[in-house]
Structures are given as C-alpha cells and as structure tokens.
C-alpha atoms as a PDB file:
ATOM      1  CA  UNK A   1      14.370 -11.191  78.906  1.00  0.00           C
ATOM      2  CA  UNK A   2      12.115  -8.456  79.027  1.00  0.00           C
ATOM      3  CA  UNK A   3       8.620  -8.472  77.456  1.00  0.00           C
ATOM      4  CA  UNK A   4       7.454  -5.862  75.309  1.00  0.00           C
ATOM      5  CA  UNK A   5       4.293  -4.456  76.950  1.00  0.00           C
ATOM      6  CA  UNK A   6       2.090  -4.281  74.376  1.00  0.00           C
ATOM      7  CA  UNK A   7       2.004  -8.370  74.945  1.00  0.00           C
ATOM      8  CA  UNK A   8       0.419  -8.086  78.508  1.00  0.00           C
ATOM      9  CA  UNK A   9      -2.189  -6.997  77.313  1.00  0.00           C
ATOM     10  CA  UNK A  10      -3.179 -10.285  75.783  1.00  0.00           C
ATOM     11  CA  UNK A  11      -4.746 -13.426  78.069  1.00  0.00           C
ATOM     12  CA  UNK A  12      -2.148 -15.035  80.810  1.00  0.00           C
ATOM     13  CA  UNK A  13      -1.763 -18.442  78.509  1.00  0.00           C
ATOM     14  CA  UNK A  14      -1.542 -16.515  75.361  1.00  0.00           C
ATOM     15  CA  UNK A  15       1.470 -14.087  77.784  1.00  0.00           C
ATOM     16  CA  UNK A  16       3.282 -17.914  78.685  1.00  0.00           C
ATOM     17  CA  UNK A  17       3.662 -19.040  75.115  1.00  0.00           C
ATOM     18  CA  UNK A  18       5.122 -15.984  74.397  1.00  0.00           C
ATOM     19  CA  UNK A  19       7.742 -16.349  77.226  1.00  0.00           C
ATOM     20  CA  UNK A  20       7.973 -19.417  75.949  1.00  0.00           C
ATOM     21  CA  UNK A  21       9.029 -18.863  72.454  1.00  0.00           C
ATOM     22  CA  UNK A  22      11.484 -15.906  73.624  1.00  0.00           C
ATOM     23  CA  UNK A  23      13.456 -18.339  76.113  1.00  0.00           C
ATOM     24  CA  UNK A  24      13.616 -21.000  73.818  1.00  0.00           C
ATOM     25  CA  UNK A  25      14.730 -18.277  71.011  1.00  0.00           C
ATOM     26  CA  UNK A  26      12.019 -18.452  68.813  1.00  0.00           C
ATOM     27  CA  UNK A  27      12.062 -14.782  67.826  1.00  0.00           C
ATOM     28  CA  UNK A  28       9.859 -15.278  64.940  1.00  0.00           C
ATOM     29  CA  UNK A  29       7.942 -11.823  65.447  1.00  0.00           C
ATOM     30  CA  UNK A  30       5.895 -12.002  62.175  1.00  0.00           C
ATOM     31  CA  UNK A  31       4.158 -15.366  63.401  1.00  0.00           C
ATOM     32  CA  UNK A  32       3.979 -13.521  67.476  1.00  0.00           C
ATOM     33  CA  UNK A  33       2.428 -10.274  65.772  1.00  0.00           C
ATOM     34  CA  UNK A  34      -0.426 -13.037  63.862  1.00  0.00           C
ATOM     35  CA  UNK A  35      -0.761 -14.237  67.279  1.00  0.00           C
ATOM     36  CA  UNK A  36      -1.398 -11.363  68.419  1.00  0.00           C
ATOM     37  CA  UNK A  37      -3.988  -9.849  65.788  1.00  0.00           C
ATOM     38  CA  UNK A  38      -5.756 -13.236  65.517  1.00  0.00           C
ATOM     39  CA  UNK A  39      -6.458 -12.926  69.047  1.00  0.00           C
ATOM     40  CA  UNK A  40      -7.326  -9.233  69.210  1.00  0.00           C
ATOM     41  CA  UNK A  41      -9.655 -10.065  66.109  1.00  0.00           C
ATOM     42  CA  UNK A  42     -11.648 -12.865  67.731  1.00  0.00           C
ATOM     43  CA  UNK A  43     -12.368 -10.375  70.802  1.00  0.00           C
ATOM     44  CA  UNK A  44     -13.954  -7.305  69.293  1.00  0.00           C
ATOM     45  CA  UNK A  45     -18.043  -7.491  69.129  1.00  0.00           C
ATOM     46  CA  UNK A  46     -20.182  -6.918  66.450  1.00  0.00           C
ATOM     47  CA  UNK A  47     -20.768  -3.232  65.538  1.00  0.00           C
ATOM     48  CA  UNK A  48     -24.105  -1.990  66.501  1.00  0.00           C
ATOM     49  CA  UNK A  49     -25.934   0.750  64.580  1.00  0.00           C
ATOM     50  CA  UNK A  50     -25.456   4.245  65.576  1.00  0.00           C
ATOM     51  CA  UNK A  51     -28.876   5.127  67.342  1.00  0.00           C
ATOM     52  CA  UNK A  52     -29.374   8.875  66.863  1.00  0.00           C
ATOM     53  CA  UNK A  53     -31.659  10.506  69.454  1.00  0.00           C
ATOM     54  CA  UNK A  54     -32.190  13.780  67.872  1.00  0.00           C
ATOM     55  CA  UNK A  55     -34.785  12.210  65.793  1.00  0.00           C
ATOM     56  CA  UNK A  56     -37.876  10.402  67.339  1.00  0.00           C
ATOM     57  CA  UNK A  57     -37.323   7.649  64.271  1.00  0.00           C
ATOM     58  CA  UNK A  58     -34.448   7.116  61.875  1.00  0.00           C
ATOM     59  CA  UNK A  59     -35.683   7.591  58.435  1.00  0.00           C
ATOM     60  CA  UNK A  60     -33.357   5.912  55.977  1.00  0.00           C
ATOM     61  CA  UNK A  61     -33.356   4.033  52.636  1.00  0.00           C
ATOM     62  CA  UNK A  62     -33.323   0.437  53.960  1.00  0.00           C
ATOM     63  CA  UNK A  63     -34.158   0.851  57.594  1.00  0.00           C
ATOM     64  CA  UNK A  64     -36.484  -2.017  58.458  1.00  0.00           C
ATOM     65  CA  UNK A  65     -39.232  -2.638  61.313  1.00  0.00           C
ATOM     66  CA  UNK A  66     -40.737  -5.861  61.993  1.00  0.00           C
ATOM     67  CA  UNK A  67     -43.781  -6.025  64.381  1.00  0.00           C
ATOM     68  CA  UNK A  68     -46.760  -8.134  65.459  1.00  0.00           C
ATOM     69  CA  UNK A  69     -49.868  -7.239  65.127  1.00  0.00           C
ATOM     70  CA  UNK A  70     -52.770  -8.811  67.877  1.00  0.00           C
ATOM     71  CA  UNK A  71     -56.662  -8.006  67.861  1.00  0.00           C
ATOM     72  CA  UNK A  72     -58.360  -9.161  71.053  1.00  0.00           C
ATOM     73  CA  UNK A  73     -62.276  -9.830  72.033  1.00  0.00           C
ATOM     74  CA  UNK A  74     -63.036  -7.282  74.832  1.00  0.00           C
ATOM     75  CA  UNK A  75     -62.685 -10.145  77.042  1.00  0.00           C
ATOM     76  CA  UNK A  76     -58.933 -10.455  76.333  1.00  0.00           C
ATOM     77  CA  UNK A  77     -59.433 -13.229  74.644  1.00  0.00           C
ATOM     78  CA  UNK A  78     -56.781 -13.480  71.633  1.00  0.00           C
ATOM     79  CA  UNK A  79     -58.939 -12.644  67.986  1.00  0.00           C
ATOM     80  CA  UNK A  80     -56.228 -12.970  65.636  1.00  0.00           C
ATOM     81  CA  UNK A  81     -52.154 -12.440  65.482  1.00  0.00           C
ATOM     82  CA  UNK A  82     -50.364 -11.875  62.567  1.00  0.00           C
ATOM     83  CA  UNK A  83     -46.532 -10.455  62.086  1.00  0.00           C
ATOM     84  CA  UNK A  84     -45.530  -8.169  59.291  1.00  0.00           C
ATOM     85  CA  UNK A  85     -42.555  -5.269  58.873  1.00  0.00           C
ATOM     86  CA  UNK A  86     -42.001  -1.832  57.359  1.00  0.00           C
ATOM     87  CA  UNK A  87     -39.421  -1.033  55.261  1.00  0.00           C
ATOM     88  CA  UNK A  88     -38.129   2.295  54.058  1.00  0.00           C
ATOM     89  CA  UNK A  89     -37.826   1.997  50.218  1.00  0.00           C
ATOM     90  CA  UNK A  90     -36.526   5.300  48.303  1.00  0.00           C
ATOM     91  CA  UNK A  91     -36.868   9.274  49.013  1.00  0.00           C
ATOM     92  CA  UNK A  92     -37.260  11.687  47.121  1.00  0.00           C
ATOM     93  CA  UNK A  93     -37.485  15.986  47.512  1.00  0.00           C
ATOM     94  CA  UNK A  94     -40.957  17.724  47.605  1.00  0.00           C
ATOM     95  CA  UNK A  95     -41.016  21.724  48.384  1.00  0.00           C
ATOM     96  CA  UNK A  96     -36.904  21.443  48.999  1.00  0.00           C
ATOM     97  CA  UNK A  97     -37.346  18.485  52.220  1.00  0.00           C
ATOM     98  CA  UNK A  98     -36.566  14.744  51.786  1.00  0.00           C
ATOM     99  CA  UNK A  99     -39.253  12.854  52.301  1.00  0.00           C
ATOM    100  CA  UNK A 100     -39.511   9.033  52.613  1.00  0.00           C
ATOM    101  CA  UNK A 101     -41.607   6.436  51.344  1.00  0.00           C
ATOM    102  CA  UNK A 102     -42.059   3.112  52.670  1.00  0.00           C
ATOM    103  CA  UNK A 103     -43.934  -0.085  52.133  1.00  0.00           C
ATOM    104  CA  UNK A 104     -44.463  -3.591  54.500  1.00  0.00           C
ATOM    105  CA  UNK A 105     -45.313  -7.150  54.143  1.00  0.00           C
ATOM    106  CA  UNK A 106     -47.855  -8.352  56.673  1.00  0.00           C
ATOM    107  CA  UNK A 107     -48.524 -12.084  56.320  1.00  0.00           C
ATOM    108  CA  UNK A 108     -48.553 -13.178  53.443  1.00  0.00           C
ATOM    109  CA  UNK A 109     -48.822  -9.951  52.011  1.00  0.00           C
ATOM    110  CA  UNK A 110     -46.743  -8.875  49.075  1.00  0.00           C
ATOM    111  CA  UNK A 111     -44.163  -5.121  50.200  1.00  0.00           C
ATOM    112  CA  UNK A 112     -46.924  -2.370  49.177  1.00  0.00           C
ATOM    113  CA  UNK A 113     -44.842   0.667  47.802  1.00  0.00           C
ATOM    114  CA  UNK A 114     -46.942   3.853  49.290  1.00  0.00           C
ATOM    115  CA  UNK A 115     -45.319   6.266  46.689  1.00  0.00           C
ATOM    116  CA  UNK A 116     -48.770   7.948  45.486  1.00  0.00           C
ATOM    117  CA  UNK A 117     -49.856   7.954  48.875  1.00  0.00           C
ATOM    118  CA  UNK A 118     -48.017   8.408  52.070  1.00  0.00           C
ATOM    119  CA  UNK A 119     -44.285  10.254  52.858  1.00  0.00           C
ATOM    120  CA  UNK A 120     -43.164  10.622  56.094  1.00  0.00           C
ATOM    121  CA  UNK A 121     -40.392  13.505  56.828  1.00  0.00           C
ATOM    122  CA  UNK A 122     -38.264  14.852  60.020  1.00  0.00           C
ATOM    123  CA  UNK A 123     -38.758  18.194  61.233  1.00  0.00           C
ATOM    124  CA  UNK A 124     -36.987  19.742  63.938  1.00  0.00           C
ATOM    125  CA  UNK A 125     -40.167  19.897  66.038  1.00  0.00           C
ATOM    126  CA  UNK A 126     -40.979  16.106  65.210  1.00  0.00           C
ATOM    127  CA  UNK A 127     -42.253  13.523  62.508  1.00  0.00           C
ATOM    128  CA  UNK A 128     -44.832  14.413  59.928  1.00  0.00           C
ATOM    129  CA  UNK A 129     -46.690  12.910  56.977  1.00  0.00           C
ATOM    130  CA  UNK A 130     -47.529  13.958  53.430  1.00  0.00           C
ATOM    131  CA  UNK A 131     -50.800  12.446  52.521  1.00  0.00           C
ATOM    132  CA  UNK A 132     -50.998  13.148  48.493  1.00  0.00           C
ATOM    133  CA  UNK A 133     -54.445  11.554  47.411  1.00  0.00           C
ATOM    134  CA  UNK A 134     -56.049  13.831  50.196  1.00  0.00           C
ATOM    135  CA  UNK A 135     -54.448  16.732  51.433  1.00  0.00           C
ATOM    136  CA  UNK A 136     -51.529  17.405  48.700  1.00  0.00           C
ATOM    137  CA  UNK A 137     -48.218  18.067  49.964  1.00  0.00           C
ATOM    138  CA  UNK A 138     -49.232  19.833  52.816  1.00  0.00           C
ATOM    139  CA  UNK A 139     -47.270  17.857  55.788  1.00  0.00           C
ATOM    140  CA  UNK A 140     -48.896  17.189  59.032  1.00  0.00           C
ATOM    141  CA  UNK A 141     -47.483  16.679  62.573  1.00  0.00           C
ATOM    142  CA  UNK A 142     -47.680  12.904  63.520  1.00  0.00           C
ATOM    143  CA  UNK A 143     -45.358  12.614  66.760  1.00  0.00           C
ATOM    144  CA  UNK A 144     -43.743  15.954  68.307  1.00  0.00           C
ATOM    145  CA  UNK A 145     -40.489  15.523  69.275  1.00  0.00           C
ATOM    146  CA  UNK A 146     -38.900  17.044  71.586  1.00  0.00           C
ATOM    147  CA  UNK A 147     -41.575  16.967  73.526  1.00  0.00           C
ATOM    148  CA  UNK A 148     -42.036  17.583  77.778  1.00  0.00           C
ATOM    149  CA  UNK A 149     -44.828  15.662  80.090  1.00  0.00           C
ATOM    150  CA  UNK A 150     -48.002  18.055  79.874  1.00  0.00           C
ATOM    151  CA  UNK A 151     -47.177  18.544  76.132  1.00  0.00           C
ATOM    152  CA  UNK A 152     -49.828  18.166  73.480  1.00  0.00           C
ATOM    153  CA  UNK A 153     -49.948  18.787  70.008  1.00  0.00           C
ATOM    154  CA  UNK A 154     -53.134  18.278  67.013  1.00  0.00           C
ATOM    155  CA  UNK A 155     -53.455  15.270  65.052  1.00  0.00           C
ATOM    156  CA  UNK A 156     -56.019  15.527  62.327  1.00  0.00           C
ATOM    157  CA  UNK A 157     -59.066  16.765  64.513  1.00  0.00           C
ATOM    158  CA  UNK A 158     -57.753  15.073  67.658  1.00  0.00           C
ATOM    159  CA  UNK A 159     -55.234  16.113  70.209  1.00  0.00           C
ATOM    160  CA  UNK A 160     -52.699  13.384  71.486  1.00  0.00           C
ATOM    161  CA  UNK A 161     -51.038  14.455  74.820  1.00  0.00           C
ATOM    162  CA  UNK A 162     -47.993  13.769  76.163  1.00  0.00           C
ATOM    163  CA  UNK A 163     -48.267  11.884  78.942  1.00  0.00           C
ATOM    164  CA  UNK A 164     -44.722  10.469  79.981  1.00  0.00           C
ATOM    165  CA  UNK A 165     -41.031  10.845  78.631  1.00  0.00           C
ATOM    166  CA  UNK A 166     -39.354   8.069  80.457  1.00  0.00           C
ATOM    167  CA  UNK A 167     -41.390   4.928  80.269  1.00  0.00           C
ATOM    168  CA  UNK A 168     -39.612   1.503  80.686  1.00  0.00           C
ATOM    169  CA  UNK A 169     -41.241  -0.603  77.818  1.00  0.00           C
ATOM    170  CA  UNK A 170     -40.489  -4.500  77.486  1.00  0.00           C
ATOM    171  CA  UNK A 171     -40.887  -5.897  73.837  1.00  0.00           C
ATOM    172  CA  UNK A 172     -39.604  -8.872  71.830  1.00  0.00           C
ATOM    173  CA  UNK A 173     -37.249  -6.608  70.434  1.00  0.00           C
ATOM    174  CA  UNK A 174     -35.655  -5.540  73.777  1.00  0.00           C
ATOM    175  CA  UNK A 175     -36.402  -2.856  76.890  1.00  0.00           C
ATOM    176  CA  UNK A 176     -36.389   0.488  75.771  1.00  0.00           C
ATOM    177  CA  UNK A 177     -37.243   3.746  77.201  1.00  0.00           C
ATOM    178  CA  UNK A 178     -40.225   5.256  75.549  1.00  0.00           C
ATOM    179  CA  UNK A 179     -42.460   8.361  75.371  1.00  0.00           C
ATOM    180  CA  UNK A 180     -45.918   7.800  76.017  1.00  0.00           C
ATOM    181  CA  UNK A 181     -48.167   9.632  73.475  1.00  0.00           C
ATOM    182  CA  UNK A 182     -51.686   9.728  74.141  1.00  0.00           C
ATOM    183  CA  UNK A 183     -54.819  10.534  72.470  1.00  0.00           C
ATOM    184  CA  UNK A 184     -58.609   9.925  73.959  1.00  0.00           C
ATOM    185  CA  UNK A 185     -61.886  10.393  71.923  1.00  0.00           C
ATOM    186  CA  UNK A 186     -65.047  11.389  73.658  1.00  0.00           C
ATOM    187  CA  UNK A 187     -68.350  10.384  73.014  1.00  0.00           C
ATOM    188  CA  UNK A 188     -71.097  11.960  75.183  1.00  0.00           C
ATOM    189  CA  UNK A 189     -68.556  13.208  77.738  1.00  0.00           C
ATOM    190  CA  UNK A 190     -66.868   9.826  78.036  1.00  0.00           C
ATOM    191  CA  UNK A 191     -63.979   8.435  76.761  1.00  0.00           C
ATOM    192  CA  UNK A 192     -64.722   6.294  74.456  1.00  0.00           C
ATOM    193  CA  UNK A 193     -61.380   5.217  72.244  1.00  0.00           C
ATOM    194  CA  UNK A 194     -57.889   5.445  73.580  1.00  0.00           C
ATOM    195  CA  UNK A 195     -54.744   5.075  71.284  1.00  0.00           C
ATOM    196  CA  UNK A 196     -51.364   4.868  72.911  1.00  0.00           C
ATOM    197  CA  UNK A 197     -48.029   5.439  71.391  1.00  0.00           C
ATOM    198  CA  UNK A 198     -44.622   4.575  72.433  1.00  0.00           C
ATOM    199  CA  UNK A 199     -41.595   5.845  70.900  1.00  0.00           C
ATOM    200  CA  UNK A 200     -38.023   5.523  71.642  1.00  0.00           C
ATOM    201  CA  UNK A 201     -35.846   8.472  70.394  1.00  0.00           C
ATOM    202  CA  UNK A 202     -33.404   7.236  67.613  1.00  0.00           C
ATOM    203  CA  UNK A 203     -35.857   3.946  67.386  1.00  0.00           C
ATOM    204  CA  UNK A 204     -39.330   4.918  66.162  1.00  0.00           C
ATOM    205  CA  UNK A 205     -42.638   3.227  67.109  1.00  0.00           C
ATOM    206  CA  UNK A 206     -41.664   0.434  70.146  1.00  0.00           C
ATOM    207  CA  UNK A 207     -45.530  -0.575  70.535  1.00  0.00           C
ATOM    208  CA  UNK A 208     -49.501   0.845  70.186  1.00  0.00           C
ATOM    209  CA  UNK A 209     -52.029   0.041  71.835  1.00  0.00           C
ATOM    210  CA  UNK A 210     -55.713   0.800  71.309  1.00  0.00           C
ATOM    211  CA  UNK A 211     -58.797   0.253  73.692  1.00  0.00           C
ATOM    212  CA  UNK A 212     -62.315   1.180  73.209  1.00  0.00           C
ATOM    213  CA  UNK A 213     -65.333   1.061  75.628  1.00  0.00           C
ATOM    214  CA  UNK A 214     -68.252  -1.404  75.804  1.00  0.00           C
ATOM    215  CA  UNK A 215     -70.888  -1.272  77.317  1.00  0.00           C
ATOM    216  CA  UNK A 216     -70.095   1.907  79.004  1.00  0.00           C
ATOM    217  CA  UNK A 217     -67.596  -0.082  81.719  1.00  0.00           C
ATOM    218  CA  UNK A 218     -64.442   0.235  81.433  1.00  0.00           C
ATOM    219  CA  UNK A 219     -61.711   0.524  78.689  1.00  0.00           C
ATOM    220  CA  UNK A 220     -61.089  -2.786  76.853  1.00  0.00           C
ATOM    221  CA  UNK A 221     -57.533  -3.684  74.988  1.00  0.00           C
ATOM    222  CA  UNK A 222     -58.615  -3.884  71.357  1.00  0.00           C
ATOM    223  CA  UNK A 223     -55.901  -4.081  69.471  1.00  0.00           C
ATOM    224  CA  UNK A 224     -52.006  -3.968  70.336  1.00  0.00           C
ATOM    225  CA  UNK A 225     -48.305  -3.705  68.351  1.00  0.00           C
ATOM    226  CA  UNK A 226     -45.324  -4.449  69.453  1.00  0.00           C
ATOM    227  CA  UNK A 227     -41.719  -4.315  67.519  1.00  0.00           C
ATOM    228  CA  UNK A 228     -40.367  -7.460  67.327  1.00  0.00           C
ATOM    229  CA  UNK A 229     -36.971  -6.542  65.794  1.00  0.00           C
ATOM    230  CA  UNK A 230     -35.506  -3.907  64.089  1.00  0.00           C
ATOM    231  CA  UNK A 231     -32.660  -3.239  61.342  1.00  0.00           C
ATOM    232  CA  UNK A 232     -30.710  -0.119  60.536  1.00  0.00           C
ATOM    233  CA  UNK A 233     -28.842   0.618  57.950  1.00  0.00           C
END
C-alpha cells in the first residue's frame, strides 16, 4: 500500500506505526491526522520577537530592559552591585511625534514614572530625548543612528564619536554585535572621563562603561552596565 507523502515527513517510528495501522487496516484517518498535528505541534519553537534594525532601540509600550549596575574602587575592586530594569510605560504626541515615557525599578526601588521629565523618541537620524523641566520640548540627539566609524555627533556640550560599528559584545543577556559610541572629556589637555556606549540595532543599550583618571595614570573602570535580559512586546 502506498503511503501518502505528506507522512514521510514525520520521524521513522512515528512513519512504522503508520505502516502499521494501514496493513493491519486501521484506516482511522481522523486519529492518523491527530497523530500527525500532535507531533508537528510538539516540534515548532517558541516565537521570538521580531528585532527591527532600522531603529537603534525598539520603543514600545511594554518593552522591558533589565540590567546590572556595578561601581568599582579604581583598583577594580567591586564597590557596590545592584540590578534594576526599564520599562516603557505609555506615549503620548508632542509637536505631531510619539514620544515615550518610561520608568525602572532598581533594588528595591519602587517603577518611577518620568512623565514630567524625560521622553525619548525615534528619528530617522537616531534616538533623542525631550527633557521638559529644562529645555521644554525641544528634543536632543542622544545616539545617531545610522551612523559610520569616524562619525560623531553633539551631546549636550560634548561630542561622542563613533568609534566602531561591528563590535562583538558578551553580556548575561547574550553576544550581540554592537556600535561603540564614545565620548572623552578633557581636563588640562588630558582625558580625564571616558563614557562608552554599546548599542545593538533593534536592541538598545547592550552595556556602558565609564572610567575616569586618578592620579594622572591611567584610565580607571568606574562604573559599568550590562543588560542582563530583555523583553519585547
């Protein structure tokens, strides 16, 4: 008796009790096609999030970071560690662009709602913030994306520099491939504070890093996040 093909495509045991039930005449398709459907059921994964790229971080109502935090002693001695996450709460329109507001718990820290203070929007040219207690609702560039090696762009009074667009960076959360975003401060010709940003496009902020000088040697780690998880709605 011939098999109907759409039945090899199941595993080899699954194929013999098949063969089995046909040659003993137990045509009982309805319970075959269960078989079948239990057993093409059981192998499909889990559905991941769609991880857009066109945007250096996905801002949506419920889209949730979670991150350590860890402060060192210029040694590199560990000061203090503490875990917290960001969560996207509600938008809203200002000047006809949706803008989002979001909030974290960090320890034992109750979600702060930043709704008279901070929005973050996308731009086509990158991410930007609306600070409202000082500056109104005039947006400001905080990442630039796209962005090329050699780039730079102004933060505030300080230029961060693009130093890297395909940096392999390990955290808790996974390996991703990151930009690396950095911005220097001088103090009597010398570098004296260093922040470093690394975003994955589609992702957001993967980890920072910040090291300051002492003693006029070299640059210590200070302070450093990394994203421990993250969930997208």
């Amino acid at each position: 008796m011939n098999i109907p093909m759409q039945i090899s495509l199941v595993s080899e045991k699954t194929e013999q009790a098949i063969k089995f039930f046909f040659s003993k005449s137990y045509r009982i398709i309805p319970i075959l096609l269960l078989i079948i459907l239990i057993i093409s059921g059981c192998a499909k994964e889990p559905t991941s999030p769609t991880i857009d790229e066109t945007v250096i971080m996905p801002l949506k109502v419920g889209n949730t970071w979670e991150y350590r935090h860890t402060e060192y002693y210029y040694e590199g001695i560990i000061k203090k560690s503490q875990q917290g996450s960001c969560s996207i709460l509600k938008d809203s329109i200002i000047n006809g662009e949706t803008i989002y507001i979001s909030g974290y718990i960090s320890g034992i820290d109750t979600l702060r709602d930043y709704s008279h203070e901070l929005f973050t929007l996308i731009r086509d040219d990158g991410l930007y913030f609306i600070d409202l207690i000082n500056e109104g609702t005039t947006p400001r560039m905080y990442i630039k994306y796209p962005t090329f090696k050699g780039d730079s762009f102004i933060y505030y009074q300080d230029t961060l520099k693009t130093v890297d667009v395909d940096v392999e960076y390990t955290v808790p959360a996974g390996k991703f491939k990151c930009i690396k975003y950095v911005e220097d401060t001088y103090w009597d010709n010398e570098i004296q504070l260093r922040w470093i940003f690394y975003y994955s496009p589609g992702i957001g902020n993967i980890a920072t890093e910040f090291y300051y000088r002492h003693n006029h040697d070299h640059l210590w780690l200070n302070e450093k996040t990394v994203l421990m998880s993250f969930k997208f709605k």
